[in-house]
C-alpha atoms as a PDB file:
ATOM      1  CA  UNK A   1      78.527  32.561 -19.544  1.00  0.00           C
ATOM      2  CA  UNK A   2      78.561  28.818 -17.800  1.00  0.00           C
ATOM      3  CA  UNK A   3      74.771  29.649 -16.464  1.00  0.00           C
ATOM      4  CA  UNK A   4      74.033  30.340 -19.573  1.00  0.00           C
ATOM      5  CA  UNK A   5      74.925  26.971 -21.648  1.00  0.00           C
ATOM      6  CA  UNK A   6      72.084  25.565 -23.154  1.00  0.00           C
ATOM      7  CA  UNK A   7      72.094  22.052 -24.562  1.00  0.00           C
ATOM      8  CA  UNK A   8      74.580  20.845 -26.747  1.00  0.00           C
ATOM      9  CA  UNK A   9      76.584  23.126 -26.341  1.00  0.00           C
ATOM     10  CA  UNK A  10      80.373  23.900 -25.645  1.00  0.00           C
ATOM     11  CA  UNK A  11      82.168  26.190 -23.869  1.00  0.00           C
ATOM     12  CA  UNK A  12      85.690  26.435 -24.172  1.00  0.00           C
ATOM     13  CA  UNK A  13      87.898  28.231 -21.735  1.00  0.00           C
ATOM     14  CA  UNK A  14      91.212  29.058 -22.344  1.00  0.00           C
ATOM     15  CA  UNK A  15      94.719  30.657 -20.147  1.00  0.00           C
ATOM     16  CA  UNK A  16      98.056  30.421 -19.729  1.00  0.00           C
ATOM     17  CA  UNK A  17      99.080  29.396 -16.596  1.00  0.00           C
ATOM     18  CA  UNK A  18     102.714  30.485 -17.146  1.00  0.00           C
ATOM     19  CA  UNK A  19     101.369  33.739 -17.779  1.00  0.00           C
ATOM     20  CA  UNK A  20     103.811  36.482 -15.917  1.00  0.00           C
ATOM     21  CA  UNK A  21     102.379  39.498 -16.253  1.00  0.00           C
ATOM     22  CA  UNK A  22      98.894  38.455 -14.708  1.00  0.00           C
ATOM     23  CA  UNK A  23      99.674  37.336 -11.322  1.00  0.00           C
ATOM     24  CA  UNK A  24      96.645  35.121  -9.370  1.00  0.00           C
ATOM     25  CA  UNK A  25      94.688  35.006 -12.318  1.00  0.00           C
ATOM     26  CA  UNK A  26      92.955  31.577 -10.620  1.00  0.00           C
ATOM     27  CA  UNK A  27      93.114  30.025 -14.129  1.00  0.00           C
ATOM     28  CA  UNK A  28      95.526  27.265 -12.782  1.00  0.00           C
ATOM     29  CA  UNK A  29      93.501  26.462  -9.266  1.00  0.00           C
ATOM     30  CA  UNK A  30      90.500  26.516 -11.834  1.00  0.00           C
ATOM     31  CA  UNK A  31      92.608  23.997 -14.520  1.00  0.00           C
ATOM     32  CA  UNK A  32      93.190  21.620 -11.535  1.00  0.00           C
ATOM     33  CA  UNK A  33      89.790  21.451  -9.952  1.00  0.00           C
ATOM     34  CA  UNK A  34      88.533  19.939 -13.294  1.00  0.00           C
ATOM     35  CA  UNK A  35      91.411  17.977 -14.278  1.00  0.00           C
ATOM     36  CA  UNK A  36      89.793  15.028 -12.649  1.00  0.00           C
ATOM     37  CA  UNK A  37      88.249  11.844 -13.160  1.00  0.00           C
ATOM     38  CA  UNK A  38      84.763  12.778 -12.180  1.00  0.00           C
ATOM     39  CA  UNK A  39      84.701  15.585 -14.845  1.00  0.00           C
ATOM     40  CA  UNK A  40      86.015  13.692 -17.280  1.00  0.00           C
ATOM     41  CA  UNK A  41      83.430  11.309 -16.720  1.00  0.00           C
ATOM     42  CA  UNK A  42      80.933  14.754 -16.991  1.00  0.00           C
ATOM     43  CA  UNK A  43      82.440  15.439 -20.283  1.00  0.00           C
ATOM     44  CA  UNK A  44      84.885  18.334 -18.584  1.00  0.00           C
ATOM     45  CA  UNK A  45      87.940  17.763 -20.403  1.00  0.00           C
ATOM     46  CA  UNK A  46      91.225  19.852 -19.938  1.00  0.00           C
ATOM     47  CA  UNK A  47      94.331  20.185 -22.274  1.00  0.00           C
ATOM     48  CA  UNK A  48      98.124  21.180 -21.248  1.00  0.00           C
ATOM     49  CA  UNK A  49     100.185  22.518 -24.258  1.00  0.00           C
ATOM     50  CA  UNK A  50     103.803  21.439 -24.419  1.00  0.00           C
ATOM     51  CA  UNK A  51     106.895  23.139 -26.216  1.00  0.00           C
ATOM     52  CA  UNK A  52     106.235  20.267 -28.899  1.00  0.00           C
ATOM     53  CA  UNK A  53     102.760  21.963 -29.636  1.00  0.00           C
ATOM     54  CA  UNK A  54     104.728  25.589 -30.407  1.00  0.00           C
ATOM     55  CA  UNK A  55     104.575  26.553 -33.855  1.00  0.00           C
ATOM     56  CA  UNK A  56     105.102  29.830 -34.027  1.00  0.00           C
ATOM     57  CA  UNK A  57     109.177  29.077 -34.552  1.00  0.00           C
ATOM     58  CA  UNK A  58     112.483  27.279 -33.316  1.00  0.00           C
ATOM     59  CA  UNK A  59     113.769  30.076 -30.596  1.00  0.00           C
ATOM     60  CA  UNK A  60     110.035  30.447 -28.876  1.00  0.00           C
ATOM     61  CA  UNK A  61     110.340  26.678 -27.884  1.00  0.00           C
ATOM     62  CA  UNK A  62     113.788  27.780 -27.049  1.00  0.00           C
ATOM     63  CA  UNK A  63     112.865  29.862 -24.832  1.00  0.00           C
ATOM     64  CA  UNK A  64     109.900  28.316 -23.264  1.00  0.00           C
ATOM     65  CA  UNK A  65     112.148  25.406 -22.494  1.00  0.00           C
ATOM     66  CA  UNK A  66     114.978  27.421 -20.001  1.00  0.00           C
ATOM     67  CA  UNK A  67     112.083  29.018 -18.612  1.00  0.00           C
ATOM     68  CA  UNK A  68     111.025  25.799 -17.670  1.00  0.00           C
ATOM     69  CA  UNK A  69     114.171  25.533 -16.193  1.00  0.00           C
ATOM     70  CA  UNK A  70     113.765  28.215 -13.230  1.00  0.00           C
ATOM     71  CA  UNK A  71     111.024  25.962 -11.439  1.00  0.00           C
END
């Protein structure tokens, strides 16, 4: 898909790094070798979602939150 990007366009890529069930996905090493400077300068821009972003309802944030916790 990335090879295949022609101009002016935008590619979006998307994980969750706190993901359990997929183990080594390499979504995080990939989240931190762009969350740089340099490819912000490029126009590589990357995002973190916080518990304050959750929407879906009260006890997922909850939740989220103590897992937080076990780090």
């Amino acid at each position: 898909m990335t090879t295949r990007m022609g101009r002016f366009s935008k590619l979006i890529l998307i994980g969750d790094i706190r993901q359990s069930d997929i183990k080594n996905s390499g979504f995080e090493k990939i989240y931190n070798l762009f969350d740089d400077k340099k490819s912000l300068d490029k126009g590589i821009m990357t995002f973190k979602f916080g518990t304050d972003d959750i929407m879906r309802n009260d006890i997922l944030a909850y939740i989220i939150e103590k897992f937080e916790q076990l780090k």
